[in-house]
N, C-alpha and C. Protein backbone atom coordinates (compact mmCIF):
# COMPACT_ATOMS: atom_id res chain seq x y z
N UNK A 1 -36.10 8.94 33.53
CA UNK A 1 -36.70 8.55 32.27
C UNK A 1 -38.22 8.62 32.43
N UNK A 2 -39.09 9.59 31.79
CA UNK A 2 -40.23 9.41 32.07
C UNK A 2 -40.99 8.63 30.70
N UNK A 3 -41.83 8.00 30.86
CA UNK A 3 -42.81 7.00 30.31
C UNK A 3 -42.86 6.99 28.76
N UNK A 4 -42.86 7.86 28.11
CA UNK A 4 -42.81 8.27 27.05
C UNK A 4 -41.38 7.75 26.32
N UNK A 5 -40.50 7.86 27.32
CA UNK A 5 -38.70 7.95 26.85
C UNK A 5 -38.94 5.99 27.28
N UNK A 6 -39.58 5.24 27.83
CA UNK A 6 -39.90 3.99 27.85
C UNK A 6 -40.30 3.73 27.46
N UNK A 7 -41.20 3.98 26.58
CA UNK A 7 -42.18 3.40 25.33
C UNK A 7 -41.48 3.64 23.92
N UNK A 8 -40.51 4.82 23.95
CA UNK A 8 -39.93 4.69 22.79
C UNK A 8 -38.53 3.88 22.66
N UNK A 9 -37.93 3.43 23.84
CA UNK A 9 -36.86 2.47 24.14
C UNK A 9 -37.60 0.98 23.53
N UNK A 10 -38.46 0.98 24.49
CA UNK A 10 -39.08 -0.58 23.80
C UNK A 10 -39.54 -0.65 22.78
N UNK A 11 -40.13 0.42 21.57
CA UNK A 11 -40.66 0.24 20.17
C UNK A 11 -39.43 0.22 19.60
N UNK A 12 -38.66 1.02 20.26
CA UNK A 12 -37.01 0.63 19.46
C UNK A 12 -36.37 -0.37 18.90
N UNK A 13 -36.31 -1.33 20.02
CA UNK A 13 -36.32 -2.50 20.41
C UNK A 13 -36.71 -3.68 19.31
N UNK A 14 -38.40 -3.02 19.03
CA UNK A 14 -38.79 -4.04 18.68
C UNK A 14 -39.07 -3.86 17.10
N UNK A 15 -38.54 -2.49 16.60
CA UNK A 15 -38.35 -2.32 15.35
C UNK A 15 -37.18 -2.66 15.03
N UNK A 16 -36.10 -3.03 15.88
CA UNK A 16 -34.44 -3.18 15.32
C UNK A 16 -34.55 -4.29 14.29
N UNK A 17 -34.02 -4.44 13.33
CA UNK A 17 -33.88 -5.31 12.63
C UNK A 17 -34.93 -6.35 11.85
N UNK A 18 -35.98 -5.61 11.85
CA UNK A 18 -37.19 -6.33 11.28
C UNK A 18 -37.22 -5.82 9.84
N UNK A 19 -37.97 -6.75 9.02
CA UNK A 19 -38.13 -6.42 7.54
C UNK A 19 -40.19 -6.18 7.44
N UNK A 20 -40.77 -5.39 7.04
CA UNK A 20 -41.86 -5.98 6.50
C UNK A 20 -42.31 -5.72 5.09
N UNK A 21 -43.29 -5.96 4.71
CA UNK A 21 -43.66 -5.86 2.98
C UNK A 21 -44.88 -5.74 3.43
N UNK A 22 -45.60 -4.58 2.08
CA UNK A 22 -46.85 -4.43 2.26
C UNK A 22 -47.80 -5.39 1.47
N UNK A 23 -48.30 -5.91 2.09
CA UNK A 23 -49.37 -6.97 1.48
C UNK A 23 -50.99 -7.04 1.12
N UNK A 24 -51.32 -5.57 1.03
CA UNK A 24 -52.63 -4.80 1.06
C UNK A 24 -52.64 -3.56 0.97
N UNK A 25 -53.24 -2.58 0.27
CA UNK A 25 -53.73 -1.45 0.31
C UNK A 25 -55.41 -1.21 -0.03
N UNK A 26 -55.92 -1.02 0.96
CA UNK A 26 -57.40 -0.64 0.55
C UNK A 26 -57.53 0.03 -0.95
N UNK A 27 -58.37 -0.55 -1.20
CA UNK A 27 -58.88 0.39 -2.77
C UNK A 27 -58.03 0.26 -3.95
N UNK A 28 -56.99 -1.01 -3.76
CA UNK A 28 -56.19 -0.31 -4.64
C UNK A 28 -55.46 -2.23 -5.06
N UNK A 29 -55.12 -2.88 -6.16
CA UNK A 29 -54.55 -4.13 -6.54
C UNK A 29 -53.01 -3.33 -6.15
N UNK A 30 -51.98 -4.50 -5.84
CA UNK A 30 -50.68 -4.59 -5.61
C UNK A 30 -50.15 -5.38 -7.08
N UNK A 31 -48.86 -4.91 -7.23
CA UNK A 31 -48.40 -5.69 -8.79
C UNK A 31 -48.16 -7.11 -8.02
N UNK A 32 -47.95 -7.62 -8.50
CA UNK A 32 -47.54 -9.34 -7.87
C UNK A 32 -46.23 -9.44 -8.05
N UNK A 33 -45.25 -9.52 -9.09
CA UNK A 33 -44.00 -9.17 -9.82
C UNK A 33 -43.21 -8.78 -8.59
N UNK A 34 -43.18 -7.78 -7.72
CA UNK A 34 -42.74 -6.88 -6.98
C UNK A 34 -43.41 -6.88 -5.71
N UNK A 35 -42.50 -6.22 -5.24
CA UNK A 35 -42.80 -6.06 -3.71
C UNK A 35 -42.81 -4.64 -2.89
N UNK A 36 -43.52 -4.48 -2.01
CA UNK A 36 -42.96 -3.01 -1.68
C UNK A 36 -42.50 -3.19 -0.34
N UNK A 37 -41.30 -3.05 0.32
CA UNK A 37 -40.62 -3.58 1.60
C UNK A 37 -40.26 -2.15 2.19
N UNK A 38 -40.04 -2.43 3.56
CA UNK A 38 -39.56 -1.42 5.42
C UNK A 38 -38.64 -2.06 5.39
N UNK A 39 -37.40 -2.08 5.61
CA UNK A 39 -36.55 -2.70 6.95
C UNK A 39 -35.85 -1.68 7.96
N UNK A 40 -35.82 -2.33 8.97
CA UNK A 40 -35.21 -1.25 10.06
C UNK A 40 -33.93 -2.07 10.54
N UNK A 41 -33.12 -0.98 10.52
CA UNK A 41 -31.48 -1.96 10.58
C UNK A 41 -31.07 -1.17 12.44
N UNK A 42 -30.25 -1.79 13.00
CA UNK A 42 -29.23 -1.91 14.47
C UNK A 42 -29.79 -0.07 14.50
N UNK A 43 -30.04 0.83 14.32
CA UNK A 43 -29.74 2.22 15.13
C UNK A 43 -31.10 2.79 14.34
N UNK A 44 -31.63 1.83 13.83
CA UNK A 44 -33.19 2.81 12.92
C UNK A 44 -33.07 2.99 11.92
N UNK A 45 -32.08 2.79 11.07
CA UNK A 45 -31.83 3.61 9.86
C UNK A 45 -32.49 2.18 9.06
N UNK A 46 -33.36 2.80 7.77
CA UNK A 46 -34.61 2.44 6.95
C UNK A 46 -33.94 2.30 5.71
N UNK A 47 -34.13 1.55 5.23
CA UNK A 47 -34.35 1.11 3.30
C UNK A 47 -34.90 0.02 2.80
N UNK A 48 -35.23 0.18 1.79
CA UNK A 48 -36.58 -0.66 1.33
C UNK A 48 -36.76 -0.60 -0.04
N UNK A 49 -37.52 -1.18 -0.45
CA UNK A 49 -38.60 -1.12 -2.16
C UNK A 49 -39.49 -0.55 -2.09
N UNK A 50 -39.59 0.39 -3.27
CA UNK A 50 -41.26 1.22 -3.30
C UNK A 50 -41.78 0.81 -4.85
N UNK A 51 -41.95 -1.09 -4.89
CA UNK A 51 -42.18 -1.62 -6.30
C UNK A 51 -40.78 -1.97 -7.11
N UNK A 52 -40.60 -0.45 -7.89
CA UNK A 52 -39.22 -0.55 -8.89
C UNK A 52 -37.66 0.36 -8.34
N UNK A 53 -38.69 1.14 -7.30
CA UNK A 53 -37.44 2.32 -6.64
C UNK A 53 -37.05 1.47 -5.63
N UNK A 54 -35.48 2.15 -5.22
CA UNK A 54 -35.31 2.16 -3.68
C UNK A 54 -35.17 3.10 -2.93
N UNK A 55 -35.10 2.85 -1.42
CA UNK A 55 -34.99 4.30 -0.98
C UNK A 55 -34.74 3.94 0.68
N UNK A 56 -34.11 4.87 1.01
CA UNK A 56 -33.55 4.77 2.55
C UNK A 56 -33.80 5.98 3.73
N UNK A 57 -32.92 5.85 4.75
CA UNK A 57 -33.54 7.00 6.07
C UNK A 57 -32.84 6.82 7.13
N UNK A 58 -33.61 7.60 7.93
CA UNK A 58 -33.20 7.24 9.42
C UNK A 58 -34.46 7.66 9.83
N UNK A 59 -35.36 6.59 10.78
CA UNK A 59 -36.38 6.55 11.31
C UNK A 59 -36.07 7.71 12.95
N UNK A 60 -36.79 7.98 13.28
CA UNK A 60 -36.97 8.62 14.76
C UNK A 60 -38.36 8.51 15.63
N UNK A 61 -37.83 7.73 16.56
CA UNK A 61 -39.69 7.55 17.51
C UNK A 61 -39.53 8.98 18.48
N UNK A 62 -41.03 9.18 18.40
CA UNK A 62 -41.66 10.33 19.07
C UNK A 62 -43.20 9.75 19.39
N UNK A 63 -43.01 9.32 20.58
CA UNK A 63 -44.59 9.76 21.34
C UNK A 63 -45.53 8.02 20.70
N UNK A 64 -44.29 7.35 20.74
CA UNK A 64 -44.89 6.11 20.09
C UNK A 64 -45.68 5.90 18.72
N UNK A 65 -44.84 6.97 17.81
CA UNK A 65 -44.36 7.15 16.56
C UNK A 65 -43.31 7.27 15.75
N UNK A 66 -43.22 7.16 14.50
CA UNK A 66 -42.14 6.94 14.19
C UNK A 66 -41.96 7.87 12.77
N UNK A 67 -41.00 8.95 12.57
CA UNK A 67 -40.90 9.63 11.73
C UNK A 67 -39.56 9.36 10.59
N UNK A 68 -39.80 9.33 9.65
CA UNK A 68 -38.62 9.02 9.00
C UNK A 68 -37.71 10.46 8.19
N UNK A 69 -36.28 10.89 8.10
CA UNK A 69 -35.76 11.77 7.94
C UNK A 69 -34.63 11.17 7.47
N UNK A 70 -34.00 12.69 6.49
CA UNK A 70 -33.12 12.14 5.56
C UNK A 70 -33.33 11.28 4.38
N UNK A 71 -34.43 11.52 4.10
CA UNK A 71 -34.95 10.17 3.00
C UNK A 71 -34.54 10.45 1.57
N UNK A 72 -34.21 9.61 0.91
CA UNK A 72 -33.50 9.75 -0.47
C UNK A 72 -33.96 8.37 -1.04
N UNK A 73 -33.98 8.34 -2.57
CA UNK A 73 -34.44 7.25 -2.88
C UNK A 73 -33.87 7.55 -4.78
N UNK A 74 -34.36 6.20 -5.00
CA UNK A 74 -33.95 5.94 -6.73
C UNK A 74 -34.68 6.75 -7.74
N UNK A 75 -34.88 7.11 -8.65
CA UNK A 75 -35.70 7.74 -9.51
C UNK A 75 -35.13 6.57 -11.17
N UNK A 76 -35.86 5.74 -10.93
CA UNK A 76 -35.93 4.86 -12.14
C UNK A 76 -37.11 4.50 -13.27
N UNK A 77 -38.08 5.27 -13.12
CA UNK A 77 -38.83 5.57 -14.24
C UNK A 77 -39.91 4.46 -14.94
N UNK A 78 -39.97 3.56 -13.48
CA UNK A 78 -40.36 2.06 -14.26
C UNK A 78 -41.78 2.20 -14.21
């Protein structure tokens, strides 16, 4: 296992099962009403709020990053 394949075991780790919400964007007011949420579920796989949409994935770490694929989401017009 070289170093790289250990750094992405432990970000693994420590993304399993966490939720977060964004609570700031530079330059820009957030609605209050709503929320815009991450969660990362048992194997990486992503879904969340983007405000009024939803939308899901499967995350993949690379190089102590994290790319998301397969992404699909709501188209609700709000």
């Amino acid at each position: 296992m070289n170093s790289n394949q250990k750094d992405n075991s432990s970000t693994k780790m420590q993304l399993k099962n966490t939720k977060w919400e964004l609570t700031s964007l530079p330059g820009n007011m957030l609605p209050t009403a709503v929320k815009a949420t991450l969660n990362f579920g048992d194997s990486l796989k992503v879904n969340g709020k983007s405000f009024c949409n939803s939308y899901g994935g499967q995350a993949e770490l690379m190089n102590g990053k994290f790319e998301l694929k397969n992404v699909f989401s709501t188209k609700m017009y709000c």
